[in-house]
Structures are given as structure tokens and as C-alpha cells.
N, C-alpha and C. Protein backbone atom coordinates (compact mmCIF):
# COMPACT_ATOMS: atom_id res chain seq x y z
N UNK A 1 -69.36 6.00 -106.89
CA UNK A 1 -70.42 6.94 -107.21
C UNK A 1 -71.55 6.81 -106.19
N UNK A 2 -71.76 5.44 -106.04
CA UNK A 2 -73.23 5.21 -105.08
C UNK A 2 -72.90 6.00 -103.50
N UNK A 3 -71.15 6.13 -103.18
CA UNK A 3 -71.15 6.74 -101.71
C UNK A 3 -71.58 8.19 -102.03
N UNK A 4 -70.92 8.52 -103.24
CA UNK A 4 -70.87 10.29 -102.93
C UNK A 4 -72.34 10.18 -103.48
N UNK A 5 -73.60 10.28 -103.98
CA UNK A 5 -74.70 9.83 -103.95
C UNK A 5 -75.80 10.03 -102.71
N UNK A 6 -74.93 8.66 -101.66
CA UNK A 6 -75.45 8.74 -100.53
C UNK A 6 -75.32 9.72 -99.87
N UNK A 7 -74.17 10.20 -99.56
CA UNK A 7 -73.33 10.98 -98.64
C UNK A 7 -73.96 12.63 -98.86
N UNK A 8 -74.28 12.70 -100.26
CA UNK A 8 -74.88 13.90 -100.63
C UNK A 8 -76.39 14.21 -99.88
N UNK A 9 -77.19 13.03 -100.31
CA UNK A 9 -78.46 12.58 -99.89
C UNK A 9 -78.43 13.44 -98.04
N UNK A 10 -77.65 12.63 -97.35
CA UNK A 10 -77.29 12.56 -95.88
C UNK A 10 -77.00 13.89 -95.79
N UNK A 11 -76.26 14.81 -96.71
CA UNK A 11 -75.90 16.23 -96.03
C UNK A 11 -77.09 16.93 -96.64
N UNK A 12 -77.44 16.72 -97.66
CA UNK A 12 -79.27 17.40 -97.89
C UNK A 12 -80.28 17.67 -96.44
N UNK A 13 -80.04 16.14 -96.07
CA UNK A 13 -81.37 16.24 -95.24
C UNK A 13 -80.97 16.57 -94.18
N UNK A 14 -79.69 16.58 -93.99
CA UNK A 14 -78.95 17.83 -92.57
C UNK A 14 -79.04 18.82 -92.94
N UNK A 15 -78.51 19.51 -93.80
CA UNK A 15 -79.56 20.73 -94.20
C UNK A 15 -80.47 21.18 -94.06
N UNK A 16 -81.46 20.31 -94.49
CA UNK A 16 -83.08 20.97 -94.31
C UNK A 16 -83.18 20.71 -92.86
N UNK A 17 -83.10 20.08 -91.96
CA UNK A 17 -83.51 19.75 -90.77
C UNK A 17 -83.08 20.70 -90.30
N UNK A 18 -81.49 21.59 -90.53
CA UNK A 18 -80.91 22.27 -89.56
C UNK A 18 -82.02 23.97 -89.86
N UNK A 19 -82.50 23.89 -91.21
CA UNK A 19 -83.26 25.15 -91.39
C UNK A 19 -84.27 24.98 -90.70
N UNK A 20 -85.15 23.88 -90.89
CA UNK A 20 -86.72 23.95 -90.17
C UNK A 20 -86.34 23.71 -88.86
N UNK A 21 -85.24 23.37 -88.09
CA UNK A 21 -85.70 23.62 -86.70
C UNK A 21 -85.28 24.81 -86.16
N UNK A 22 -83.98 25.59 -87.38
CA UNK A 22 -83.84 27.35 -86.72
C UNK A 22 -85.08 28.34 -86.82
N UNK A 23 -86.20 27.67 -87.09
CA UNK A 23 -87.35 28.51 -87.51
C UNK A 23 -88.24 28.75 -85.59
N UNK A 24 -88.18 27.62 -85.04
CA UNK A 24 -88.45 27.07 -84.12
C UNK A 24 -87.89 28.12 -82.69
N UNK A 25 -88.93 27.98 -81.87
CA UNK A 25 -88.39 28.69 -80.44
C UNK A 25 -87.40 27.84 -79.75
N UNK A 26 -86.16 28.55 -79.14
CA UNK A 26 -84.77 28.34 -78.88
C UNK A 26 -84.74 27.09 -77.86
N UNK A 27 -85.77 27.02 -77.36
CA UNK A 27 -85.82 25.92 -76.23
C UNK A 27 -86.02 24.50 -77.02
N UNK A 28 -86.52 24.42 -78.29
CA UNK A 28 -87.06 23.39 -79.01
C UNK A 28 -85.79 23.61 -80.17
N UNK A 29 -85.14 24.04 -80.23
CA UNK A 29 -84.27 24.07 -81.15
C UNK A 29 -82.64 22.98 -80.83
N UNK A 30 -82.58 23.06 -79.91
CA UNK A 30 -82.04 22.04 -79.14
C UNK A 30 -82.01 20.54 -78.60
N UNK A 31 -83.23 20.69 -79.27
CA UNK A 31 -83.68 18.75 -79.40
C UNK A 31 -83.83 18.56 -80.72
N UNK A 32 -82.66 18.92 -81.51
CA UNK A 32 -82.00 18.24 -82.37
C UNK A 32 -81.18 17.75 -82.42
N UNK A 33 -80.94 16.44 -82.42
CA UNK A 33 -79.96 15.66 -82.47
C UNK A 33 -79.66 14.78 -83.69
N UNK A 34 -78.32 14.82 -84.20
CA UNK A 34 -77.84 13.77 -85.54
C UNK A 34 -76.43 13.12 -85.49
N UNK A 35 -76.83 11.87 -84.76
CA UNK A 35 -76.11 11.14 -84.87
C UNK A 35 -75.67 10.01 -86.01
N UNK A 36 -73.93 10.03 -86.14
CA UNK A 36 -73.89 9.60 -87.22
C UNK A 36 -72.53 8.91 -86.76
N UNK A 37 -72.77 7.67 -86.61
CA UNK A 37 -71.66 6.51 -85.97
C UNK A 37 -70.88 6.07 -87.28
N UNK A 38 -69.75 6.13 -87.32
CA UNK A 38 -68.57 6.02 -87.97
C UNK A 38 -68.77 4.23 -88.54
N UNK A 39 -68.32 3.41 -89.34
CA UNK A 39 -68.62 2.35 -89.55
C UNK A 39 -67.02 1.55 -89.11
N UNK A 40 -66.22 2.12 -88.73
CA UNK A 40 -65.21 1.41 -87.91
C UNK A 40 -64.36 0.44 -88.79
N UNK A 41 -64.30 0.24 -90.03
CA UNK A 41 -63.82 -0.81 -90.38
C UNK A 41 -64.47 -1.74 -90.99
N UNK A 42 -66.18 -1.50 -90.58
CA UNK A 42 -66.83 -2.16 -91.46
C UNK A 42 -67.17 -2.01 -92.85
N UNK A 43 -67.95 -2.71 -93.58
CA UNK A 43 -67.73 -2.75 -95.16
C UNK A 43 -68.69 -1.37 -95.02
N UNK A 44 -68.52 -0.83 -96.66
CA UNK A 44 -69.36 0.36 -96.51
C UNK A 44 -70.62 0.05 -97.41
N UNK A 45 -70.19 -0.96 -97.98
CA UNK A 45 -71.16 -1.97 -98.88
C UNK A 45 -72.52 -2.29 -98.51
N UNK A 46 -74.22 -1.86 -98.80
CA UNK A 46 -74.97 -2.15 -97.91
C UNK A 46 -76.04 -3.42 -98.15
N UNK A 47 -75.42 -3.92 -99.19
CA UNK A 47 -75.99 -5.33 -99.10
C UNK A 47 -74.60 -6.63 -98.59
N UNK A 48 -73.43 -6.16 -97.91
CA UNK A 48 -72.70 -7.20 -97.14
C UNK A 48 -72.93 -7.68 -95.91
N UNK A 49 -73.90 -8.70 -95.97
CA UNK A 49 -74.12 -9.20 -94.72
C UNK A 49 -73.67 -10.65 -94.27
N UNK A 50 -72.18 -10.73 -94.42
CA UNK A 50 -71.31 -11.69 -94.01
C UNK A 50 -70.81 -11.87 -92.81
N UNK A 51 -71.15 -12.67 -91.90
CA UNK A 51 -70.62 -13.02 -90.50
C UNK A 51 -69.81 -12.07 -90.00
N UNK A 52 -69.06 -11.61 -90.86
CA UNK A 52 -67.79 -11.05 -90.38
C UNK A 52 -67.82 -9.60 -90.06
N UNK A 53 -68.66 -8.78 -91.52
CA UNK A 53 -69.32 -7.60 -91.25
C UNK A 53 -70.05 -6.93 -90.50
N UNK A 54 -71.00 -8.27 -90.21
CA UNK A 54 -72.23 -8.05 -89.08
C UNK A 54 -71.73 -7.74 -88.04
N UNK A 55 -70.72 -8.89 -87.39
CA UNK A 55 -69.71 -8.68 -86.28
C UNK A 55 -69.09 -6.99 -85.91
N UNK A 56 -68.16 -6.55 -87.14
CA UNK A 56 -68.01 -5.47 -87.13
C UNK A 56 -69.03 -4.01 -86.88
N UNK A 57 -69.63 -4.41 -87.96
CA UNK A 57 -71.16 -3.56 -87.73
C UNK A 57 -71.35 -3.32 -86.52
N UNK A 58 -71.87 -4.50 -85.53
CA UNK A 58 -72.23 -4.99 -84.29
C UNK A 58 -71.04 -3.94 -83.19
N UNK A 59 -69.80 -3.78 -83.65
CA UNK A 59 -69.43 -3.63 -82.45
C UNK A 59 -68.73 -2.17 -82.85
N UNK A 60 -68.86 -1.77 -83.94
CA UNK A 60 -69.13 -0.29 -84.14
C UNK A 60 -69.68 0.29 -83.87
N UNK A 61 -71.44 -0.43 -83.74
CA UNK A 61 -72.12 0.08 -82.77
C UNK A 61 -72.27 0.47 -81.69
N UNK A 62 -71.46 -0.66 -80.53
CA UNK A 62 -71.40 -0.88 -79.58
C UNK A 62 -70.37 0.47 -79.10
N UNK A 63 -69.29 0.43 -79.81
CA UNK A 63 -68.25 1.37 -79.74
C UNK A 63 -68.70 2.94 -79.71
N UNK A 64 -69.73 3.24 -80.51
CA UNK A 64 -70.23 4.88 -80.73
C UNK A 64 -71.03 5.00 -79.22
N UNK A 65 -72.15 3.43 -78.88
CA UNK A 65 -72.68 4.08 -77.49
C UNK A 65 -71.71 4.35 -76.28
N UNK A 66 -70.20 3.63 -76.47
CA UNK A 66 -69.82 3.98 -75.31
C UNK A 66 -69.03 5.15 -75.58
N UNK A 67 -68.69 5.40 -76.14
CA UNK A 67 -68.11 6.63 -76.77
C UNK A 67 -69.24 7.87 -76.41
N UNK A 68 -70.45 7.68 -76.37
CA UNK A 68 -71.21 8.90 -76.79
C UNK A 68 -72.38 8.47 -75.43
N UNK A 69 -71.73 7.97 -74.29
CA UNK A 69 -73.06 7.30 -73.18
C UNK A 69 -73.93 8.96 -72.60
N UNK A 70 -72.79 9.73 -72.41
CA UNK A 70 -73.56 10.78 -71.79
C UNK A 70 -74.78 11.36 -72.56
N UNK A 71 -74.34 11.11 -74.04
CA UNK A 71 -75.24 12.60 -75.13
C UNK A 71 -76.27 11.38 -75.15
N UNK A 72 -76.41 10.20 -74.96
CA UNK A 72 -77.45 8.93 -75.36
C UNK A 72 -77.97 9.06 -74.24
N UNK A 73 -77.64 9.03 -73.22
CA UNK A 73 -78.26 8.98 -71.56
C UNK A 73 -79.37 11.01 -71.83
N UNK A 74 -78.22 11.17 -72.24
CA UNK A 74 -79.29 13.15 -72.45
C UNK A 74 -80.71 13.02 -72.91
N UNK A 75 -80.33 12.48 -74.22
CA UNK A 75 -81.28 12.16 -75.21
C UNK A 75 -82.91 11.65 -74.43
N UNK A 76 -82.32 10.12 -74.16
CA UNK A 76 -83.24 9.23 -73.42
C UNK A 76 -83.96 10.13 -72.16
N UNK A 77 -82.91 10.70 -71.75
CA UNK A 77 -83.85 11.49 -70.73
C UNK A 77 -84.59 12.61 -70.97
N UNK A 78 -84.65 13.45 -72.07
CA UNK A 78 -84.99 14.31 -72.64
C UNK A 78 -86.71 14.06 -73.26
N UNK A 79 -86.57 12.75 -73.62
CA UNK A 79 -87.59 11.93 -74.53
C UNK A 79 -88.74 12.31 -72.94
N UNK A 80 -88.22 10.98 -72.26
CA UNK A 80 -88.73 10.66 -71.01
C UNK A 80 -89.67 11.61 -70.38
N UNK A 81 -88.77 12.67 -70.13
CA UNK A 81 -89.23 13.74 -69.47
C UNK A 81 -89.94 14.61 -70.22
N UNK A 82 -90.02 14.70 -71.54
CA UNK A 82 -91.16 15.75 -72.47
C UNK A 82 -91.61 14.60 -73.10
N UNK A 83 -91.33 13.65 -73.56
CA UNK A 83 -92.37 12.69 -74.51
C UNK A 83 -91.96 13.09 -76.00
């Protein structure tokens, strides 16, 4: 129950975000970004913080930036260059 809960929560507020920024001029509508890294195997549990999970966690992470270097390199430069 607590995922579909969450999971609901998470597509709500993609929702609203995706309305209030179609309100927005087209050039600014495009610096929206929602990233949402897969947990790989790790627990989905969010108080498991066992060596083992963390590990996983850790390199699920690691796994989405290299997976996703260009749209993260976009991003960062996007920031950079408008603030």
C-alpha cells in the first residue's frame, strides 16, 4: 500500500509541474527536467539502511549518471549559463 501511496504522490506532482510550466513561454518550458533513477535492485524499503543496500543504492546511482551523462552535462550547463 505505502508504494502505490508513494508512487501516486510522485505522479501528482508530475502533474502539476507539467501544467504550471505549460503555462510558461516555450523557451522556459524546457527547463524542465524529472529525473527519476530506477533503484536497480535495491530495497524499495525507505528506512533499509544496511551495508548492503547502501552499496546498491550507491551504485544505482552511479549507474543512472552514466547512463544519462549527456542530459546531466545539459542540465549543469544550462544552470551555469542562466543561473
Amino acid at each position: 500500500i505505502l508504494d502505490i501511496l508513494m508512487s501516486s504522490n510522485a505522479e501528482t506532482v508530475k502533474y502539476q509541474l507539467q501544467q504550471m510550466y505549460n503555462t510558461l513561454p516555450p523557451a522556459d518550458i524546457r527547463d524542465y527536467y524529472r529525473l527519476e533513477p530506477g533503484l536497480n535492485g535495491s530495497s524499495q524499503e525507505m528506512d533499509d539502511t544496511s551495508p548492503s543496500n547502501l552499496i546498491l543504492l550507491k551504485n544505482a546511482g552511479q549507474a543512472f549518471i552514466a547512463e544519462n551523462k549527456p542530459l546531466l552535462d545539459g542540465i549543469a550547463e544550462n544552470l551555469l549559463t542562466n543561473g
